[in-house]
PDB file of N, CA and C in Angstrom:
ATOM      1  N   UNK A   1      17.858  25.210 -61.227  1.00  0.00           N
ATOM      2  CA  UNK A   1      18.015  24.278 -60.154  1.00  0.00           C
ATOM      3  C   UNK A   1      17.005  24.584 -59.045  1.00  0.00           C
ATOM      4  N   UNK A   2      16.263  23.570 -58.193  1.00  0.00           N
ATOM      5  CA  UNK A   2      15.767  23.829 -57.278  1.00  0.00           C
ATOM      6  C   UNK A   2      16.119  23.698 -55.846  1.00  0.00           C
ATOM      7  N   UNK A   3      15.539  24.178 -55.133  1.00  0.00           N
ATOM      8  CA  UNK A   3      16.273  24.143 -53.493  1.00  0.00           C
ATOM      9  C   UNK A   3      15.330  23.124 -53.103  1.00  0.00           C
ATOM     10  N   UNK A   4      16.021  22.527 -52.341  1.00  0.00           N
ATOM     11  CA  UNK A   4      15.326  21.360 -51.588  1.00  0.00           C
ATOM     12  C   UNK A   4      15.264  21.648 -50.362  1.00  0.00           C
ATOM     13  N   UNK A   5      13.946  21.214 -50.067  1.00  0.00           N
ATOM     14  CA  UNK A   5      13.544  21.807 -48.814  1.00  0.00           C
ATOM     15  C   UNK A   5      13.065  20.425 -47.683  1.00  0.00           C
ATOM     16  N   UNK A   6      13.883  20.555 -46.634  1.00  0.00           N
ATOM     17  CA  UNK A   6      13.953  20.069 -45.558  1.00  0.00           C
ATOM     18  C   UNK A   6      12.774  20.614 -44.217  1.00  0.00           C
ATOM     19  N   UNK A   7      12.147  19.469 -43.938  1.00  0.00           N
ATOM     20  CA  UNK A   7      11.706  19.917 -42.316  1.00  0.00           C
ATOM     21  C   UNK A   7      12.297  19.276 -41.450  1.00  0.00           C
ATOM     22  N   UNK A   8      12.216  20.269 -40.310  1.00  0.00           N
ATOM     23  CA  UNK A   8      12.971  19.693 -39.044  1.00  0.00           C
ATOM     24  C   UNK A   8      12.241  17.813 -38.413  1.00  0.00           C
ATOM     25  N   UNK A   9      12.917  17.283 -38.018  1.00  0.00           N
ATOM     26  CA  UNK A   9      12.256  15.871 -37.375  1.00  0.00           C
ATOM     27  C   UNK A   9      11.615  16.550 -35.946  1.00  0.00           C
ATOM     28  N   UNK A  10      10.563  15.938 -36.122  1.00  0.00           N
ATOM     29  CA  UNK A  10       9.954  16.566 -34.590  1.00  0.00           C
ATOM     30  C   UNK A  10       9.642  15.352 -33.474  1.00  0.00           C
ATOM     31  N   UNK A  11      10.087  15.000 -32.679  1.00  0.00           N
ATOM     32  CA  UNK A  11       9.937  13.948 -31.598  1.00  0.00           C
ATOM     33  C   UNK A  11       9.132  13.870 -30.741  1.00  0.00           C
ATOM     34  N   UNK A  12       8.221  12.882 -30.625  1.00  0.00           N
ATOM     35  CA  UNK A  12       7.338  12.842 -29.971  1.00  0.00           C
ATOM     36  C   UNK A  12       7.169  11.987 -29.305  1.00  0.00           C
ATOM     37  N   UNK A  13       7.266  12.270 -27.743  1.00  0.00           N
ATOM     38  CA  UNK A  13       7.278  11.302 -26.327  1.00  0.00           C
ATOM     39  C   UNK A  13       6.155  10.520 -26.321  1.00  0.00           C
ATOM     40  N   UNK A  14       5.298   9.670 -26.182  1.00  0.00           N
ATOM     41  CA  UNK A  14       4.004   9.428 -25.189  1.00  0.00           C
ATOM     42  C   UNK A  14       4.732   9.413 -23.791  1.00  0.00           C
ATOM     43  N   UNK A  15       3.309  10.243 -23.274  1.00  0.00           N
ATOM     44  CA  UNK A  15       3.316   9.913 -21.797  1.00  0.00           C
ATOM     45  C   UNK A  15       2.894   8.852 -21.329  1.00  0.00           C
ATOM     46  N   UNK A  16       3.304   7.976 -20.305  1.00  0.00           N
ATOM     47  CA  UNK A  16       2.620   6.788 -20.075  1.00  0.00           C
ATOM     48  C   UNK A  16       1.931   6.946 -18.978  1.00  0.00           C
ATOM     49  N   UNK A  17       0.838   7.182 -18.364  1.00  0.00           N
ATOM     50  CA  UNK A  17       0.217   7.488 -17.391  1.00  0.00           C
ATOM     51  C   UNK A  17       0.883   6.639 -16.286  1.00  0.00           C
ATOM     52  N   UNK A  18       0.830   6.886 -15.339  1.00  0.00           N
ATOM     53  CA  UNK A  18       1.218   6.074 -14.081  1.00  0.00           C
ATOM     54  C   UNK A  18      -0.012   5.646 -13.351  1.00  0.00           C
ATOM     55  N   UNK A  19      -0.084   3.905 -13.119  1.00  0.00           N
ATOM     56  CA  UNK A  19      -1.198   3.963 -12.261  1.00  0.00           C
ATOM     57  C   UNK A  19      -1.640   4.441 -11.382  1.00  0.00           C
ATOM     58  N   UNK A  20      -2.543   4.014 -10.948  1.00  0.00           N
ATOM     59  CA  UNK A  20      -3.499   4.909  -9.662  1.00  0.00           C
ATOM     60  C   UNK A  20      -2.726   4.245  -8.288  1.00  0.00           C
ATOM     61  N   UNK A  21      -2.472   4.925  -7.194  1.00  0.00           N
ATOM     62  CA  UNK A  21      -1.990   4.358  -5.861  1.00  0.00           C
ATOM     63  C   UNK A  21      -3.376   4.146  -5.189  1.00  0.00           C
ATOM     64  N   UNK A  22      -3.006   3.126  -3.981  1.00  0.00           N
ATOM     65  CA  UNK A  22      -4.369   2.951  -3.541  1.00  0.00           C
ATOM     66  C   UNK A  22      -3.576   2.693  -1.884  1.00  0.00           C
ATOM     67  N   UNK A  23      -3.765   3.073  -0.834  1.00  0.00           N
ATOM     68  CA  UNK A  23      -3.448   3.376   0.473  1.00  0.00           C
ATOM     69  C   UNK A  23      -3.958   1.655   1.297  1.00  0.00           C
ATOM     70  N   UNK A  24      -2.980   1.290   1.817  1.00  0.00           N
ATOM     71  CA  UNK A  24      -3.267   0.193   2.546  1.00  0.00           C
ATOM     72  C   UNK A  24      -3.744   0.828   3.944  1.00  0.00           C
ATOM     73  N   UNK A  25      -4.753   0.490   4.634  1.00  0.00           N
ATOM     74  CA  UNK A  25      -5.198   0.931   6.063  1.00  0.00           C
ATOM     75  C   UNK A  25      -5.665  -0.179   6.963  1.00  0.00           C
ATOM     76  N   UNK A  26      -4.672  -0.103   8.112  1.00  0.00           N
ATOM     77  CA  UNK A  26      -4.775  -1.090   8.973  1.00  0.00           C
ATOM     78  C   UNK A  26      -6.040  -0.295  10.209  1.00  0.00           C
ATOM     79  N   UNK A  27      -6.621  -1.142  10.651  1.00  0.00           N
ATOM     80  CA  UNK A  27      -7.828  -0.650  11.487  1.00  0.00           C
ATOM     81  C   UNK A  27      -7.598  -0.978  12.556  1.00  0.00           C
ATOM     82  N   UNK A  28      -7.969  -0.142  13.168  1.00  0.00           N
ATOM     83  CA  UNK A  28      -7.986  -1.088  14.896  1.00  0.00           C
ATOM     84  C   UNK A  28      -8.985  -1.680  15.625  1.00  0.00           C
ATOM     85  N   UNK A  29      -8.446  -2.679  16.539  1.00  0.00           N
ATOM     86  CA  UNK A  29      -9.212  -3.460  17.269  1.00  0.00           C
ATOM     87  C   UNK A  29      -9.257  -3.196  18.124  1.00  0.00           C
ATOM     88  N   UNK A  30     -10.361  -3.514  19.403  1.00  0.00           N
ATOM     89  CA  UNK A  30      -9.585  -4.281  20.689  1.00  0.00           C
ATOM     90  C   UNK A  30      -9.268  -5.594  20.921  1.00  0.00           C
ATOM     91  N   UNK A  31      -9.363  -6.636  19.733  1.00  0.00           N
ATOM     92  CA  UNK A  31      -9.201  -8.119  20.012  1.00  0.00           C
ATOM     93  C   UNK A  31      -7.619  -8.541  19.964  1.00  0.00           C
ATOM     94  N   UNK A  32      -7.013  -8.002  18.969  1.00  0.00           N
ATOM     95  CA  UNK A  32      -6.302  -8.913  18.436  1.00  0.00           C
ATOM     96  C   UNK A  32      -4.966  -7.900  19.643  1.00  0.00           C
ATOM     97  N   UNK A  33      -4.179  -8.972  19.471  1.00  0.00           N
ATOM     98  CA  UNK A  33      -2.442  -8.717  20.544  1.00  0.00           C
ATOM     99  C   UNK A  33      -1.510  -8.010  19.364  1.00  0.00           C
ATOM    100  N   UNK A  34      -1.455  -6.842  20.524  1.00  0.00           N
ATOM    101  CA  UNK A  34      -0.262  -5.890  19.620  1.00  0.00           C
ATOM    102  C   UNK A  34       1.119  -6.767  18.895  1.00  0.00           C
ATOM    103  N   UNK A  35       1.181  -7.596  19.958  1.00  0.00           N
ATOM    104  CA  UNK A  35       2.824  -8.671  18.958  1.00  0.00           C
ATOM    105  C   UNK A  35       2.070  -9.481  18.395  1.00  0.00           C
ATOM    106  N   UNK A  36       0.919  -9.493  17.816  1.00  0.00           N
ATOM    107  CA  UNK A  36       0.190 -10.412  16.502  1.00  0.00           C
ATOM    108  C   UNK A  36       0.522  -9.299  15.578  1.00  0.00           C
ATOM    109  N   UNK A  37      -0.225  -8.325  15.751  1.00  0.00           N
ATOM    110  CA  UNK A  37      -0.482  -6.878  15.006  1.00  0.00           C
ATOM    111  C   UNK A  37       1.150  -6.486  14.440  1.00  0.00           C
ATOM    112  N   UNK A  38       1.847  -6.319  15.392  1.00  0.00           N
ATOM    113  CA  UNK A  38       3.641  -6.404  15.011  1.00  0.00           C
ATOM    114  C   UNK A  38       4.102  -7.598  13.750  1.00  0.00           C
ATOM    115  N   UNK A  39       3.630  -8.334  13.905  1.00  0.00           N
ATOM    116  CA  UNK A  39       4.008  -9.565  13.255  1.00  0.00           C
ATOM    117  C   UNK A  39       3.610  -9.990  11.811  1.00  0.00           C
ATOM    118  N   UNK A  40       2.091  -9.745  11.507  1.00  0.00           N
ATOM    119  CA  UNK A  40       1.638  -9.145  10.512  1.00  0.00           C
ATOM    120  C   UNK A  40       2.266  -8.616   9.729  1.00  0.00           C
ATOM    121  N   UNK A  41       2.385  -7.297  10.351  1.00  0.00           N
ATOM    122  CA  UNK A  41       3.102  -6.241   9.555  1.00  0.00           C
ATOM    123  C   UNK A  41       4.469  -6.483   9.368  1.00  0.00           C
ATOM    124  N   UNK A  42       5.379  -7.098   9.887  1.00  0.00           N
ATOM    125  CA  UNK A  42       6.704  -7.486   9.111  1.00  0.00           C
ATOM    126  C   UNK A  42       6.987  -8.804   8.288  1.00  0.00           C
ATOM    127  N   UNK A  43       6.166  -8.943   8.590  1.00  0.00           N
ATOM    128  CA  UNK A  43       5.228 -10.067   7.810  1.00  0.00           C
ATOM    129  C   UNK A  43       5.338 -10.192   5.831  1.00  0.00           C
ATOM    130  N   UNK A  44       4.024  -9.347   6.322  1.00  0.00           N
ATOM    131  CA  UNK A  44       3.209  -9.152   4.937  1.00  0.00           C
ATOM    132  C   UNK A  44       4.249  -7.660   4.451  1.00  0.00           C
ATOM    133  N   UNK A  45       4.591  -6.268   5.061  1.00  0.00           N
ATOM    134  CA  UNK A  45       4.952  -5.023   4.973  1.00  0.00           C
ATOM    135  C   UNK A  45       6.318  -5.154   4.507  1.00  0.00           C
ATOM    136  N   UNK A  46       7.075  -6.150   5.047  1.00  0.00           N
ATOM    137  CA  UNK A  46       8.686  -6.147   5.421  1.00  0.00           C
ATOM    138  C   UNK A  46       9.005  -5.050   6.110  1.00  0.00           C
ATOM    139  N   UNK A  47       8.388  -4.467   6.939  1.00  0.00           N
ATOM    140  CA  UNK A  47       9.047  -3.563   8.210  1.00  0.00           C
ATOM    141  C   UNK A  47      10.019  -4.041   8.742  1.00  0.00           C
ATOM    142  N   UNK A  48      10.527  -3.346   9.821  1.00  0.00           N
ATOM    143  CA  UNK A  48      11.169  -3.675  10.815  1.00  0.00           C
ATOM    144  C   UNK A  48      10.507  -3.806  11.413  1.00  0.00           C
ATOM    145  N   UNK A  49      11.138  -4.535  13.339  1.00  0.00           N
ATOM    146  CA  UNK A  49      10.151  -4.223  14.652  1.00  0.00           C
ATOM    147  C   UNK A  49       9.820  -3.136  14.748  1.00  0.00           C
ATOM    148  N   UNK A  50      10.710  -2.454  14.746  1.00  0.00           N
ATOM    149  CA  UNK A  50      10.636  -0.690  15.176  1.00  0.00           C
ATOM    150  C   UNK A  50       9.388   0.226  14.164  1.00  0.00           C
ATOM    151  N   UNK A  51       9.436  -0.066  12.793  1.00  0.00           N
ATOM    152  CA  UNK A  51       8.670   0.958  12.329  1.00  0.00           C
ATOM    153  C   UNK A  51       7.075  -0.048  12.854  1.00  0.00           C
ATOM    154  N   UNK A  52       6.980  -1.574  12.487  1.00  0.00           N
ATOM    155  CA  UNK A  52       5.800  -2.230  12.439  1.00  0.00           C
ATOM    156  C   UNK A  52       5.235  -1.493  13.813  1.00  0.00           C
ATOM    157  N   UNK A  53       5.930  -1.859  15.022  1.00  0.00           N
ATOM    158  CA  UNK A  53       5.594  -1.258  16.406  1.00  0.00           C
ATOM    159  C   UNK A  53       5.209   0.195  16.112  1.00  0.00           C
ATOM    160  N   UNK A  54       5.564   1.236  15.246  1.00  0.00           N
ATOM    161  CA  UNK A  54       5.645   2.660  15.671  1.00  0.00           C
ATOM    162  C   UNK A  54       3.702   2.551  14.473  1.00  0.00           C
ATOM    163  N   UNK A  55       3.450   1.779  13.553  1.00  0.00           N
ATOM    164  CA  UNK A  55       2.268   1.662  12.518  1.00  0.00           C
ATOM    165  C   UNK A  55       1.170   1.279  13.622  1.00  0.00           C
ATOM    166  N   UNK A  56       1.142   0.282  14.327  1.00  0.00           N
ATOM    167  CA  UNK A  56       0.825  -0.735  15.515  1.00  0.00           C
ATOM    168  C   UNK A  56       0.071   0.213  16.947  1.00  0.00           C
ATOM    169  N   UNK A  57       0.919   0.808  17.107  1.00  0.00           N
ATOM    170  CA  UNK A  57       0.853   2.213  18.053  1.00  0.00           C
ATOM    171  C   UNK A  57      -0.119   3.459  17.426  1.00  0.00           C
ATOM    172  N   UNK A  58       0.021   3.757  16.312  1.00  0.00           N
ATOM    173  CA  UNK A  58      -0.694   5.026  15.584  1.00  0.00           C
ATOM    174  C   UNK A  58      -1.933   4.279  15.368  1.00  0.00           C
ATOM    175  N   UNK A  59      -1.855   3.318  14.926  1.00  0.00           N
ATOM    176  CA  UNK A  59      -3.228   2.112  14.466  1.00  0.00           C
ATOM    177  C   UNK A  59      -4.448   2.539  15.950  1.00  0.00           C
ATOM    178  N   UNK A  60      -3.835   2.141  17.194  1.00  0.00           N
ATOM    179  CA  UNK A  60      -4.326   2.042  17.924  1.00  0.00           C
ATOM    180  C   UNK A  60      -4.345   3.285  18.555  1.00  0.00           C
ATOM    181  N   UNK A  61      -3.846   4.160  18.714  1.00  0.00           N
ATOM    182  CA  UNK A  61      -3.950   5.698  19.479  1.00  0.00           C
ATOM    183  C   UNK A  61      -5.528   6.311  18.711  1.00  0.00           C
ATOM    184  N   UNK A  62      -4.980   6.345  17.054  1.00  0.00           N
ATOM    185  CA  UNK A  62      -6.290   6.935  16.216  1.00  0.00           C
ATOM    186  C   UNK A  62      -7.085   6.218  15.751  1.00  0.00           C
ATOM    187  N   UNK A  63      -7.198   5.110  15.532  1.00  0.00           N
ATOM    188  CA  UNK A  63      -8.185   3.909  15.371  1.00  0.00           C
ATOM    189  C   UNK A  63      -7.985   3.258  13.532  1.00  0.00           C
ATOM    190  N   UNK A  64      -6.841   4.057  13.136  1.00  0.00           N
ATOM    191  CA  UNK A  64      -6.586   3.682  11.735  1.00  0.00           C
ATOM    192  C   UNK A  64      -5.252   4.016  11.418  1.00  0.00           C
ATOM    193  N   UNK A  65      -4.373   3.468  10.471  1.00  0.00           N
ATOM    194  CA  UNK A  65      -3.499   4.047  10.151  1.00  0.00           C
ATOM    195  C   UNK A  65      -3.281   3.703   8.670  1.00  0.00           C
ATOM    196  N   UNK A  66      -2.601   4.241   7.762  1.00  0.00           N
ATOM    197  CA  UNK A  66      -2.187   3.571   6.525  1.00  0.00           C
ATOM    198  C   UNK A  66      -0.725   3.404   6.813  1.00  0.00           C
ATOM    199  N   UNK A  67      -0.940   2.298   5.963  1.00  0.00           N
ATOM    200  CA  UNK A  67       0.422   0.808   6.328  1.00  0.00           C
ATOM    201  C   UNK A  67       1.494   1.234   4.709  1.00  0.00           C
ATOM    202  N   UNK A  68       0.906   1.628   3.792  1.00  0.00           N
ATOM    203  CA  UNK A  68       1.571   1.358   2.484  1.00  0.00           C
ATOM    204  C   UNK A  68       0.593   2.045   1.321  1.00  0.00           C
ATOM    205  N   UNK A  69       1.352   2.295   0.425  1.00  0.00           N
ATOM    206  CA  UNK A  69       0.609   3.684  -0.682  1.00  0.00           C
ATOM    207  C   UNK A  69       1.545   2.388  -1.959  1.00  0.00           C
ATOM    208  N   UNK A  70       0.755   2.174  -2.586  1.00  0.00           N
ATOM    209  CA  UNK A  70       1.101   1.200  -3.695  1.00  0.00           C
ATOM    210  C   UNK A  70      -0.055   0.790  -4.344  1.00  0.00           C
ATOM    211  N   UNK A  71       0.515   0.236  -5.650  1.00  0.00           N
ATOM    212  CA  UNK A  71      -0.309   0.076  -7.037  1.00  0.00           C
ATOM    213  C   UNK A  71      -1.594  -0.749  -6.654  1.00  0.00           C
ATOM    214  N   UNK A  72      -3.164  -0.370  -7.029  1.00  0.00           N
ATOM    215  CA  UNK A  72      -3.961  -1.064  -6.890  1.00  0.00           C
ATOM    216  C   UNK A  72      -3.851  -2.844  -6.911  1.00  0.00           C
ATOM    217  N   UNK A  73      -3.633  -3.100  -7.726  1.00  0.00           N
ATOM    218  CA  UNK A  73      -3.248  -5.104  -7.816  1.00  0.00           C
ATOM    219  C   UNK A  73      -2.574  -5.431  -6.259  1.00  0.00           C
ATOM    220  N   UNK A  74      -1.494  -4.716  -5.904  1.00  0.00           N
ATOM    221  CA  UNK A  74      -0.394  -5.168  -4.916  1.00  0.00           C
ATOM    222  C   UNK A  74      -1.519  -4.832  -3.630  1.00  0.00           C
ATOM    223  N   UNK A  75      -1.658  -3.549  -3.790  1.00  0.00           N
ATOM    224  CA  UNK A  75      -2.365  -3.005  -1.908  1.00  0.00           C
ATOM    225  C   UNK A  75      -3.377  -4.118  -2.116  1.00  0.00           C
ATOM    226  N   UNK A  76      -4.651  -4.391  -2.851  1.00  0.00           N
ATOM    227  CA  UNK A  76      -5.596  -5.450  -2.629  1.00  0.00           C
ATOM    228  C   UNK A  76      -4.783  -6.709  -1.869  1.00  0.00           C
ATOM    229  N   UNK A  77      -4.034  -7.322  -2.706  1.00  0.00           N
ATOM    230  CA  UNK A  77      -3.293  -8.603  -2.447  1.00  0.00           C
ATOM    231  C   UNK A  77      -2.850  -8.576  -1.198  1.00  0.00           C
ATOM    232  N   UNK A  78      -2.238  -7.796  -0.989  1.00  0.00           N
ATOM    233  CA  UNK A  78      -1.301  -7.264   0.715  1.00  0.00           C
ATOM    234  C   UNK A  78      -2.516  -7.113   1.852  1.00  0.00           C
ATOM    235  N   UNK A  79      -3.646  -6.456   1.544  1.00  0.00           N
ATOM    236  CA  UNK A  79      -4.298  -5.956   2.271  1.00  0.00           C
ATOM    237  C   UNK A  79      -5.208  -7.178   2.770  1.00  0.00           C
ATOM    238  N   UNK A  80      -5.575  -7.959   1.745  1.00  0.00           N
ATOM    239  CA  UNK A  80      -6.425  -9.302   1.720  1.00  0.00           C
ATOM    240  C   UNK A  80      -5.308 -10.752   2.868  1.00  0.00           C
ATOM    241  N   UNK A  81      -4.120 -10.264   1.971  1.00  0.00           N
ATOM    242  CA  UNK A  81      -3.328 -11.671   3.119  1.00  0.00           C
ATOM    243  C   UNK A  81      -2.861 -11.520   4.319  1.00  0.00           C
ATOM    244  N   UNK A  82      -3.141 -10.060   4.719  1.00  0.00           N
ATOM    245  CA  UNK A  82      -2.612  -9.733   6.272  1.00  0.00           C
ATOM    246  C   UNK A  82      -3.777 -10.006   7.215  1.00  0.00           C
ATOM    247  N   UNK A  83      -5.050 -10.133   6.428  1.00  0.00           N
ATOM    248  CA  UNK A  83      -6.335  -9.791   6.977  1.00  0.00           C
ATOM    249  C   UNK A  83      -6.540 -11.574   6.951  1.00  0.00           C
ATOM    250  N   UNK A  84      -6.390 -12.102   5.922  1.00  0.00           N
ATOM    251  CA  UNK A  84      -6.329 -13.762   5.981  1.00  0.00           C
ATOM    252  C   UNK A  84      -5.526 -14.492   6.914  1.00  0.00           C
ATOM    253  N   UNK A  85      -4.339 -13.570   7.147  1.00  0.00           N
ATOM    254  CA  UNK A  85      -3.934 -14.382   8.283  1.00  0.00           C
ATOM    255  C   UNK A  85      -3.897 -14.057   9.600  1.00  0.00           C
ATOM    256  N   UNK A  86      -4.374 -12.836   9.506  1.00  0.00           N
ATOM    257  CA  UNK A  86      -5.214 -12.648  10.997  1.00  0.00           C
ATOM    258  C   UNK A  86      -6.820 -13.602  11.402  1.00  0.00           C
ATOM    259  N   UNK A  87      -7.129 -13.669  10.017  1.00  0.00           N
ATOM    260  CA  UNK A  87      -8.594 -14.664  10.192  1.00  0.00           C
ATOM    261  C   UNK A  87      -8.242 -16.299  10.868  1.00  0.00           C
ATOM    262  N   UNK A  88      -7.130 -16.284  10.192  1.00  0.00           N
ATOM    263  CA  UNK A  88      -6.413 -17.747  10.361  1.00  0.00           C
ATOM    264  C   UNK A  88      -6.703 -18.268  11.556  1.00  0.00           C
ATOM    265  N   UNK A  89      -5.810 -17.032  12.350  1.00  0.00           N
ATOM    266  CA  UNK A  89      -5.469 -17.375  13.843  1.00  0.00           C
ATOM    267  C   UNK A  89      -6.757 -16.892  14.618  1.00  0.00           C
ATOM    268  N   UNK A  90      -7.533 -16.654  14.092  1.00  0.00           N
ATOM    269  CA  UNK A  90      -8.962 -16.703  14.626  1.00  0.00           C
ATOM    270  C   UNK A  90      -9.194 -14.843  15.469  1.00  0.00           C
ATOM    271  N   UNK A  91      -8.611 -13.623  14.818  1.00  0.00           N
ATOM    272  CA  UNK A  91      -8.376 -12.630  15.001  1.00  0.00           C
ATOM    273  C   UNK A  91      -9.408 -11.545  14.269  1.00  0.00           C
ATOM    274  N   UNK A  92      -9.815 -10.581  14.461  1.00  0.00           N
ATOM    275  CA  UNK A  92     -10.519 -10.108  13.694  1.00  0.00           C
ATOM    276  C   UNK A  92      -9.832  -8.612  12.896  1.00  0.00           C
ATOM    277  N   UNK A  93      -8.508  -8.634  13.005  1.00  0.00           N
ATOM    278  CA  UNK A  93      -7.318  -7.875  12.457  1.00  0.00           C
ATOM    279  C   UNK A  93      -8.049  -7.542  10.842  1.00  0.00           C
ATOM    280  N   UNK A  94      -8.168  -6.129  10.669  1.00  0.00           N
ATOM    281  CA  UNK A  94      -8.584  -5.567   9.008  1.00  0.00           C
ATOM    282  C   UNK A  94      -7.831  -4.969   8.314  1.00  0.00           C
ATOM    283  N   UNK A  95      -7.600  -5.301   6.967  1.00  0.00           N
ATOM    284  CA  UNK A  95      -6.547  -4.207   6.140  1.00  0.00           C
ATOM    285  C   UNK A  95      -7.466  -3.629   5.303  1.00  0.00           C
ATOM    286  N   UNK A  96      -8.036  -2.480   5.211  1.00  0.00           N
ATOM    287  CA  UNK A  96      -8.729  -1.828   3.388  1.00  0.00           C
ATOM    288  C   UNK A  96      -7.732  -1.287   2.842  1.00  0.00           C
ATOM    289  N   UNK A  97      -8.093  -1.175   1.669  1.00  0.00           N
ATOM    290  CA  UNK A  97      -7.541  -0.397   0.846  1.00  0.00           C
ATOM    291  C   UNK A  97      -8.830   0.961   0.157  1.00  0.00           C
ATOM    292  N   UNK A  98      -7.912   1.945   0.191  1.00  0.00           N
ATOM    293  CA  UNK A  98      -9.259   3.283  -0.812  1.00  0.00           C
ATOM    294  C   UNK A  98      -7.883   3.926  -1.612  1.00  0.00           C
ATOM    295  N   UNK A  99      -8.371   4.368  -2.636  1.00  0.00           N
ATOM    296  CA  UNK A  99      -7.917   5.153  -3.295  1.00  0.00           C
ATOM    297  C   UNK A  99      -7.020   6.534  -3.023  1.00  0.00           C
ATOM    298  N   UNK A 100      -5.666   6.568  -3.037  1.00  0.00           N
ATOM    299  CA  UNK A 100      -4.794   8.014  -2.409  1.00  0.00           C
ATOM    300  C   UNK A 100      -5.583   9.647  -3.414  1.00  0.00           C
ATOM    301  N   UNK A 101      -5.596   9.959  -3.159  1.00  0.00           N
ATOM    302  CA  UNK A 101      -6.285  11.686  -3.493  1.00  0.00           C
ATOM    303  C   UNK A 101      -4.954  12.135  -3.373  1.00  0.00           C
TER     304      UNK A 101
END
C-alpha cells in the first residue's frame, strides 16, 4: 500500500497598493474677502464655519495652507472648482494640488 501524500494549501493575499494622496493647498491673497475665502471652503471642503475660518486664518498668517490630503482624481477636481469659483466672482483665490511625501 502506498501513503498518500498531502501538501499543506498555502494562501495567498495580493496586496492592493493604495493610491497616491495628493495635498489640496489653498494660497493666499491679498484680493479676495476672508467670508469669500470661508465660503469656498464649506463649500467645496464641507467644513464647518469654525474649522473653514481656523484653514482661512493659517492660509493667511503663512501664505499657504493645505485644505485636504485625498486621492489624486478628487484633490484635482476640488482644487480646480474652488479656484473656478473664485474666478467666477472675479477673485483671484488658488487651490494646487502636489503630491503628500
Amino acid at each position: 500500500m502506498s501513503e498518500i501524500v498531502t501538501k499543506p494549501r498555502i494562501r495567498t493575499r495580493r496586496k492592493v497598493a493604495r493610491p497616491p494622496l495628493y495635498k489640496v493647498i489653498l494660497v493666499n491673497d491679498d484680493f479676495t474677502p476672508r467670508e469669500f475665502v470661508v465660503r469656498v471652503l464649506q463649500a467645496e471642503f464641507r467644513m464647518s464655519e469654525d474649522q473653514a475660518h481656523n484653514v482661512m486664518i493659517t492660509a493667511h498668517t503663512k501664505g499657504a495652507c493645505v485644505v485636504a490630503v485625498l486621492v489624486k482624481d478628487v484633490a484635482e477636481t476640488k482644487a480646480t472648482r474652488a479656484t473656478d469659483m473664485a474666478r467666477g466672482e472675479g477673485y483671484p483665490l488658488l487651490f494646487t494640488t502636489e503630491p503628500e511625501t
